[in-house]
Protein backbone atom coordinates (compact mmCIF):
# COMPACT_ATOMS: atom_id res chain seq x y z
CA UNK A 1 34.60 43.33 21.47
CA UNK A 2 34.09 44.12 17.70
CA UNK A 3 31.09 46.44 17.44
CA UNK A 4 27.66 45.41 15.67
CA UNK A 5 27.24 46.70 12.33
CA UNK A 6 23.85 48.17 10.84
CA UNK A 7 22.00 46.68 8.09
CA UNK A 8 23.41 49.93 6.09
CA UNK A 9 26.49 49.51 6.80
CA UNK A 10 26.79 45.84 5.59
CA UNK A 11 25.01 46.74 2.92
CA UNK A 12 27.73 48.96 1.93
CA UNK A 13 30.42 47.02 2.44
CA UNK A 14 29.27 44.15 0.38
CA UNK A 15 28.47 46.93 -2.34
CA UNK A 16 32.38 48.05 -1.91
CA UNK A 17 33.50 44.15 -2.24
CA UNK A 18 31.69 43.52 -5.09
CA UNK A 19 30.07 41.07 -3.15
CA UNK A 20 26.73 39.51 -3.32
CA UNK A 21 24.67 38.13 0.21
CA UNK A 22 24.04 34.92 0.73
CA UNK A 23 20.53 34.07 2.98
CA UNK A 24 20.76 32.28 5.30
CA UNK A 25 20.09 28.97 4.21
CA UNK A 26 20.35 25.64 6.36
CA UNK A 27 22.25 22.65 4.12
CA UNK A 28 19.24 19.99 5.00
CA UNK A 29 16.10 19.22 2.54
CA UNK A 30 13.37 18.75 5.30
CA UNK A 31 10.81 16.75 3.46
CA UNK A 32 8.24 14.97 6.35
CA UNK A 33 5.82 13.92 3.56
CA UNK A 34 3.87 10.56 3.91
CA UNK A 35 6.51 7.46 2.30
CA UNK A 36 5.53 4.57 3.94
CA UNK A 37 4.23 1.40 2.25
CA UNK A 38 3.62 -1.25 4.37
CA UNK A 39 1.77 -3.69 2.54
CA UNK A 40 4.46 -3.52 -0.54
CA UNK A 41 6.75 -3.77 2.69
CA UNK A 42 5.54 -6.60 4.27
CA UNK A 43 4.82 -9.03 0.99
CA UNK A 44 7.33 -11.11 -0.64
CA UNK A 45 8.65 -10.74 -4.06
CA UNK A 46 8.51 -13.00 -6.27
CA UNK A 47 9.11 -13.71 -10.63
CA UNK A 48 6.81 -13.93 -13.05
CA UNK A 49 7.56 -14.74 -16.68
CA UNK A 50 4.55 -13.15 -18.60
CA UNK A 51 2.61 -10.02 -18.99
CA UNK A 52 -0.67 -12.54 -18.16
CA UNK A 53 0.56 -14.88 -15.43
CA UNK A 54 -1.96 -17.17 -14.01
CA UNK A 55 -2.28 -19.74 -11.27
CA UNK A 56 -4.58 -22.49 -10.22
CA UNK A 57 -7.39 -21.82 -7.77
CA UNK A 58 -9.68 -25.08 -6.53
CA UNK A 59 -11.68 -25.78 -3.66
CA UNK A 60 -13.59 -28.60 -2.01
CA UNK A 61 -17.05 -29.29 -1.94
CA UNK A 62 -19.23 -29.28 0.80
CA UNK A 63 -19.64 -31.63 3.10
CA UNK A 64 -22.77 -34.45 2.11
CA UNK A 65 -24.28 -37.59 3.74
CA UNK A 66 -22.32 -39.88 2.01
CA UNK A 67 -23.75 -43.50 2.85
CA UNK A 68 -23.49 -45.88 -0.03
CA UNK A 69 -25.42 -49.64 -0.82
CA UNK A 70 -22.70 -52.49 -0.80
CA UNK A 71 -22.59 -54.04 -4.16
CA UNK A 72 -23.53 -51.49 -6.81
CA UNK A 73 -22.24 -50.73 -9.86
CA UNK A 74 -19.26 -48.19 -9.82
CA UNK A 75 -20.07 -44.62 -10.21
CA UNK A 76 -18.34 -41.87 -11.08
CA UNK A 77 -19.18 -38.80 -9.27
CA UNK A 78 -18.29 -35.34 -10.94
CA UNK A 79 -15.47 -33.48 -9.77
CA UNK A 80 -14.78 -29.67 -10.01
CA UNK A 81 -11.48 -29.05 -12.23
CA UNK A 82 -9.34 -26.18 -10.70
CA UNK A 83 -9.48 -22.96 -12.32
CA UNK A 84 -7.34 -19.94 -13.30
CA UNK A 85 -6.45 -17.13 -11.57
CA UNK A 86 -4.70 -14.40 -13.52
CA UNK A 87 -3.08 -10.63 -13.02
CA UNK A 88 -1.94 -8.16 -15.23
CA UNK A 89 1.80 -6.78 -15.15
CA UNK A 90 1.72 -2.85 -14.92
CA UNK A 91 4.78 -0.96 -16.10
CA UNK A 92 5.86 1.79 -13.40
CA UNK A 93 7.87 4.52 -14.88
CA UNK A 94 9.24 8.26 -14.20
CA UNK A 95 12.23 9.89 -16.07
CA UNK A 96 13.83 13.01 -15.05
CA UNK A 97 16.39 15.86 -16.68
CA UNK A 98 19.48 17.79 -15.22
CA UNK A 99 20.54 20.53 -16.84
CA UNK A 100 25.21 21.01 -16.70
CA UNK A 101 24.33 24.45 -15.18
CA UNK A 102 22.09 22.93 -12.63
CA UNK A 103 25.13 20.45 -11.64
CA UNK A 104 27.55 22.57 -11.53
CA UNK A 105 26.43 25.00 -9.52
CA UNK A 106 26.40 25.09 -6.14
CA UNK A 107 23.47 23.46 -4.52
CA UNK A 108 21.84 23.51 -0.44
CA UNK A 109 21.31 20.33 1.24
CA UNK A 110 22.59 18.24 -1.98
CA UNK A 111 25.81 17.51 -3.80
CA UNK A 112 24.60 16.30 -6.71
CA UNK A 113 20.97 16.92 -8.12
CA UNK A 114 20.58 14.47 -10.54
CA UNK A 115 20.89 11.50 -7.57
CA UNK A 116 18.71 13.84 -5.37
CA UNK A 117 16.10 13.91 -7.81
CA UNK A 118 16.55 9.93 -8.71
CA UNK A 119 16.23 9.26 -4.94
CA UNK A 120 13.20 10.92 -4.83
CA UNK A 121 11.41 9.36 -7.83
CA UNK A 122 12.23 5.94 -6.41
CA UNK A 123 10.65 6.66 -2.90
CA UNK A 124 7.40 8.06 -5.32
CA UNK A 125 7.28 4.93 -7.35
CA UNK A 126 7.09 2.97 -4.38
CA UNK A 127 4.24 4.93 -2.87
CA UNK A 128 2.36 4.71 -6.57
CA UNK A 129 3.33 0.83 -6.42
CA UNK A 130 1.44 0.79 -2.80
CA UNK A 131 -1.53 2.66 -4.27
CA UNK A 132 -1.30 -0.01 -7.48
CA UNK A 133 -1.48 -2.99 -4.54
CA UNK A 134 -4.68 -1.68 -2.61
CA UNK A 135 -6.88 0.44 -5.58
CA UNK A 136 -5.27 -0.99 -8.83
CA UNK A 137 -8.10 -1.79 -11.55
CA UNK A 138 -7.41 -4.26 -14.00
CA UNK A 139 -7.00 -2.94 -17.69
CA UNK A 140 -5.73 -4.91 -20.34
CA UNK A 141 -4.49 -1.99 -22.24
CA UNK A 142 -3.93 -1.25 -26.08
CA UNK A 143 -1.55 1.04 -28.06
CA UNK A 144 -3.09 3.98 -26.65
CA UNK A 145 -3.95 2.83 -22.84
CA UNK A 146 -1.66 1.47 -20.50
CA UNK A 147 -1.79 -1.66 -18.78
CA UNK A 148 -2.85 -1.75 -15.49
CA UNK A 149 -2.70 -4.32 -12.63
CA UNK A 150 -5.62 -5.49 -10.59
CA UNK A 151 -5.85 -4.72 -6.71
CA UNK A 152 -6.90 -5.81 -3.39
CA UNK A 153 -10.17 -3.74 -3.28
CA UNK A 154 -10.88 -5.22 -6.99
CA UNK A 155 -9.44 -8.57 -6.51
CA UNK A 156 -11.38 -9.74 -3.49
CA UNK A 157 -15.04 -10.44 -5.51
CA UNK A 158 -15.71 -13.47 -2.16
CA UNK A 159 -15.80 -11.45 1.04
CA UNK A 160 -16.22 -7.85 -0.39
CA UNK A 161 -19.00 -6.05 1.44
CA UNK A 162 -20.01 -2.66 0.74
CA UNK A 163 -21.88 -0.62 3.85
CA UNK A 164 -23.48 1.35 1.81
CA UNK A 165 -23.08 4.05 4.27
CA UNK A 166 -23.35 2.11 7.33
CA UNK A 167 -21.41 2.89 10.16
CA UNK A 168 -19.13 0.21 11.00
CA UNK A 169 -19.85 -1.66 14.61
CA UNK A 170 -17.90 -4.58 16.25
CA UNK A 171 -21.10 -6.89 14.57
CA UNK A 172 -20.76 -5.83 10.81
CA UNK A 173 -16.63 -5.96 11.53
CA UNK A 174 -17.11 -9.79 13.26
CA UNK A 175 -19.85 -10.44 10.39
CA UNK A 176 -17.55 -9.75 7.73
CA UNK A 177 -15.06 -12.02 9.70
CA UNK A 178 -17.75 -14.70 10.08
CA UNK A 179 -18.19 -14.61 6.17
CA UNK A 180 -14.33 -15.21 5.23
CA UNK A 181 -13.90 -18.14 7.80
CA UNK A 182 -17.22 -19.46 5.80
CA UNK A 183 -15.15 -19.64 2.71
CA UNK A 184 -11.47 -20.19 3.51
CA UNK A 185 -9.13 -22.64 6.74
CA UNK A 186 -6.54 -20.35 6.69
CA UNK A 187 -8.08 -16.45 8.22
CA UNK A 188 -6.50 -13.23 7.61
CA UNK A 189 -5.01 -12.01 10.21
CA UNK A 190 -4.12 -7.91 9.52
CA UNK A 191 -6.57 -5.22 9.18
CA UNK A 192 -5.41 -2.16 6.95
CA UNK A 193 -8.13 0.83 6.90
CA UNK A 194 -7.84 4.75 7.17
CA UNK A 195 -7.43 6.82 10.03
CA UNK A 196 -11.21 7.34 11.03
CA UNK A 197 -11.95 3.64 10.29
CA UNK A 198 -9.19 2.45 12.89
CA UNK A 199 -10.77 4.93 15.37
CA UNK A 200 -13.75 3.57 14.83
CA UNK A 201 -12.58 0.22 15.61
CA UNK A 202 -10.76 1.44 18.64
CA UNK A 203 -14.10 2.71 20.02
CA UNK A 204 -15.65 -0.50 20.09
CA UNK A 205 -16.98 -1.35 23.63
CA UNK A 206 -15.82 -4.84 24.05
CA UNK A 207 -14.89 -5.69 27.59
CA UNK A 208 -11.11 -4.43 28.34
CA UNK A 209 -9.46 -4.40 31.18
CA UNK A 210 -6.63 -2.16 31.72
CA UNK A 211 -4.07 -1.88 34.15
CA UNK A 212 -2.09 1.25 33.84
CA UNK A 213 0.41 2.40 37.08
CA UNK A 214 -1.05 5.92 38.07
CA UNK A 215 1.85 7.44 38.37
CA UNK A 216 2.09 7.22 34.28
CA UNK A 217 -1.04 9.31 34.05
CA UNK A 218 -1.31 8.17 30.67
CA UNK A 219 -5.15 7.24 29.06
CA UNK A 220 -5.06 4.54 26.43
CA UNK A 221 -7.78 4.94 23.46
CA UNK A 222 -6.31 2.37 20.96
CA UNK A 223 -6.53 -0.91 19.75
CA UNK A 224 -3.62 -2.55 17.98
CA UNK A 225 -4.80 -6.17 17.98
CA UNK A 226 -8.35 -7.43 18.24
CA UNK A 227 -9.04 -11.29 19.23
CA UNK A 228 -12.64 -12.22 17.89
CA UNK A 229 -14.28 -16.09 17.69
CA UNK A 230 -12.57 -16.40 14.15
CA UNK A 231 -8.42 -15.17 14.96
CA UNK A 232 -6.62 -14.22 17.91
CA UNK A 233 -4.20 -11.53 18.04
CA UNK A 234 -5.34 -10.05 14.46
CA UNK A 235 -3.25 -6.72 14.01
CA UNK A 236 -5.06 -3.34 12.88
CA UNK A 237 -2.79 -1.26 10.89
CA UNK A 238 -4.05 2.25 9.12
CA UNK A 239 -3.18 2.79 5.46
CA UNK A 240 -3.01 6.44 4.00
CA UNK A 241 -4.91 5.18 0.73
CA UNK A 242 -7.97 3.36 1.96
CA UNK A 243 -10.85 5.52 1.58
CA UNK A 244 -13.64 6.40 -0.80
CA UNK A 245 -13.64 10.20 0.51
CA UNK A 246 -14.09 12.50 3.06
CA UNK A 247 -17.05 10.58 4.08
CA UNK A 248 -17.06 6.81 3.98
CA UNK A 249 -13.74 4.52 4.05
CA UNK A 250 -12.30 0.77 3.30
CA UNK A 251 -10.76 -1.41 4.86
CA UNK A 252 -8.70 -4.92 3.70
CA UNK A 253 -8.35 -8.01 5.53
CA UNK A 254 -5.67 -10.13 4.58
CA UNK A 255 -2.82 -12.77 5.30
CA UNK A 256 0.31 -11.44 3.79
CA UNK A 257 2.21 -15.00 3.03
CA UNK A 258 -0.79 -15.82 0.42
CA UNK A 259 0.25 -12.39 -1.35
CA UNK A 260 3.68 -11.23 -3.03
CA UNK A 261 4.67 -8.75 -5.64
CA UNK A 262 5.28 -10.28 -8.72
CA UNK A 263 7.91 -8.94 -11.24
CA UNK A 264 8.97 -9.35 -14.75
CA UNK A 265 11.41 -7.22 -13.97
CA UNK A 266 12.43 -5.20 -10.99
CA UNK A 267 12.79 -1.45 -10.41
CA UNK A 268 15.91 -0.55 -12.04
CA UNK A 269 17.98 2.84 -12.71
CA UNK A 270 19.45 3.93 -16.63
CA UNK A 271 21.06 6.64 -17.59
CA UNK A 272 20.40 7.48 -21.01
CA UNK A 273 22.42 9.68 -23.75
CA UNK A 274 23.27 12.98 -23.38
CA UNK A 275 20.47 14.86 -25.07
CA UNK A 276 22.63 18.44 -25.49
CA UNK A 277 23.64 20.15 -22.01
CA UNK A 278 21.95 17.82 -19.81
CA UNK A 279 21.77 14.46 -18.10
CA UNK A 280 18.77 12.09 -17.97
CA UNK A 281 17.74 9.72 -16.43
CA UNK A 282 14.80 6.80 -16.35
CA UNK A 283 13.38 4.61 -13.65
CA UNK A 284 10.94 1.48 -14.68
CA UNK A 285 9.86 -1.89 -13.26
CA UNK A 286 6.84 -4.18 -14.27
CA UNK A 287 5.10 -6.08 -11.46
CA UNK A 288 1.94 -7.31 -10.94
CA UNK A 289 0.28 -8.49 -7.37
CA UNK A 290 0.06 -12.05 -7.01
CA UNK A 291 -3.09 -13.00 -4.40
CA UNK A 292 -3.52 -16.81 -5.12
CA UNK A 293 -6.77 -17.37 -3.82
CA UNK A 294 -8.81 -14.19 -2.96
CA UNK A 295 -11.68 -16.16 -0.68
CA UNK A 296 -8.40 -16.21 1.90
CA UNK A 297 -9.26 -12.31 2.36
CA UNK A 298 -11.51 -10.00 2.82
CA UNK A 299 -12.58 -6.00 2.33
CA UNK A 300 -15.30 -3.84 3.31
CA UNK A 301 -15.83 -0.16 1.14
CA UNK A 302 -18.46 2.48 1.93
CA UNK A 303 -17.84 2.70 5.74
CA UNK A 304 -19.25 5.31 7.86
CA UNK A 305 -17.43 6.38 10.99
CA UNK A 306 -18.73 7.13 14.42
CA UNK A 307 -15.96 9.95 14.88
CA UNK A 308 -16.08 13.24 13.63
């Protein structure tokens, strides 16, 4: 068996080689940061052919006696004309540089940089895209200001509460229900709030029955779907980006098939020109969010927790 050698003595032999160490490094990139984005996920795309599109929105009146005398002159009642619904398209952008030293060197965990790097800015984009969907505030934009798309949060005007503080109980949560199926026939049916606001909803004492073998010696504290007078089976999902602080959070009710990404033009990669000894490179997309009629969901802001 070869013997072991000091530190020293490696040391010295590299020295003699001409030889420089190498640490000990392992050939992954561990990166366990947040990516997910499941209400871009879980939307359709769709094209739109403007930086302004719009849409129709209508409704129907309420319901009246309507008893009329036999034999009077015609009248013509007034009707309500639809009206327009509109979005702005947001540009999404990031560009990035490789230097020829930087590619041809050798590199840990990647073979090439540059598509490392793109990779990377395309998962980001989609996160920023996910942030645009839930907080996005609508800015028309000039030479100097970008345009900016309008969001959930600021798109639902209908069946947007704020709590003001006010810790959130199975009442204000069926309440807030009660006032979307006042407004629309067709009720959301997933719940997207923050970590503290789904445990909060998961600590409501409705009557549950649980039947769990023993021999599991597991304890269930969760709620995944909540049946109420208004939906069965609606789904409560928690979103990274939906709260106002440390304090208070949000939360968005919604029906994904009345929503969908719409782009003027989808995410796409370009390599531009050389620019001397480096490669770049330039991600962009415009999209907007499409909601056609926001009284189909609702949101709540300002939520207090019962959980620490």
């Amino acid at each position: 068996m070869a013997s072991l050698q000091s530190w020293d003595e490696i040391t010295a032999s590299t020295l003699r080689s001409n030889k420089t160490l190498r640490e000990e490094l392992g050939d992954v990139i561990n990166n366990v940061a947040p990516a997910e984005t499941p209400i871009l996920s879980s939307i359709k795309m769709a094209k739109v052919t403007s930086r302004y599109p719009q849409w129709l929105v209508d409704t129907y009146r309420a319901a009246a006696d309507n008893a009329y005398i036999e034999d009077l002159p015609f009248t013509d009642h007034s009707k309500t004309v639809p009206t327009r619904a509109a979005n702005i398209v947001q540009t999404v952008y990031r560009g990035g540089r490789i230097t020829d030293v930087e590619r041809y060197v050798e590199h840990a965990g990647m073979d090439d940089p540059l598509g490392y790097y793109e990779v990377k800015d395309i998962v980001e984009i989609k996160k920023d895209i996910e942030l645009l969907l839930v907080k996005g505030s609508a800015i028309t934009g000039t030479t100097d200001t970008a345009c900016q798309a309008n969001g959930l949060l600021n798109a639902i005007s209908t069946n947007n509460t704020e709590l003001s503080g006010a810790t959130l109980t199975e009442t204000i949560f069926n309440n807030i229900l009660q006032l979307t199926w006042g407004n629309t026939a067709r009720m959301p049916y997933q719940v997207y709030c923050n970590p503290k606001v789904k445990r909060t909803i998961s600590g409501f004492t409705t009557n549950v029955t649980r039947n769990i073998d023993a021999s599991e010696r597991r304890q269930i504290n969760t709620v995944s779907f909540y049946d109420s007078d208004f939906v069965d089976g609606m789904e409560i999902r928690m979103h990274r980006d939906l709260t106002d602080g440390d304090d208070t959070g949000q939360m968005v009710m919604i029906d994904p098939t009345y929503l969908a990404s719409g782009w003027l033009n989808p995410l796409k990669s370009e390599m531009l020109a050389r620019d001397g000894l480096r490669d770049r490179y330039q991600l962009s997309g415009h999209l907007t969010l499409l909601f056609n009629n926001e009284k189909a969901f609702a949101a709540a802001t300002q939520i207090q927790y019962n959980v620490a």
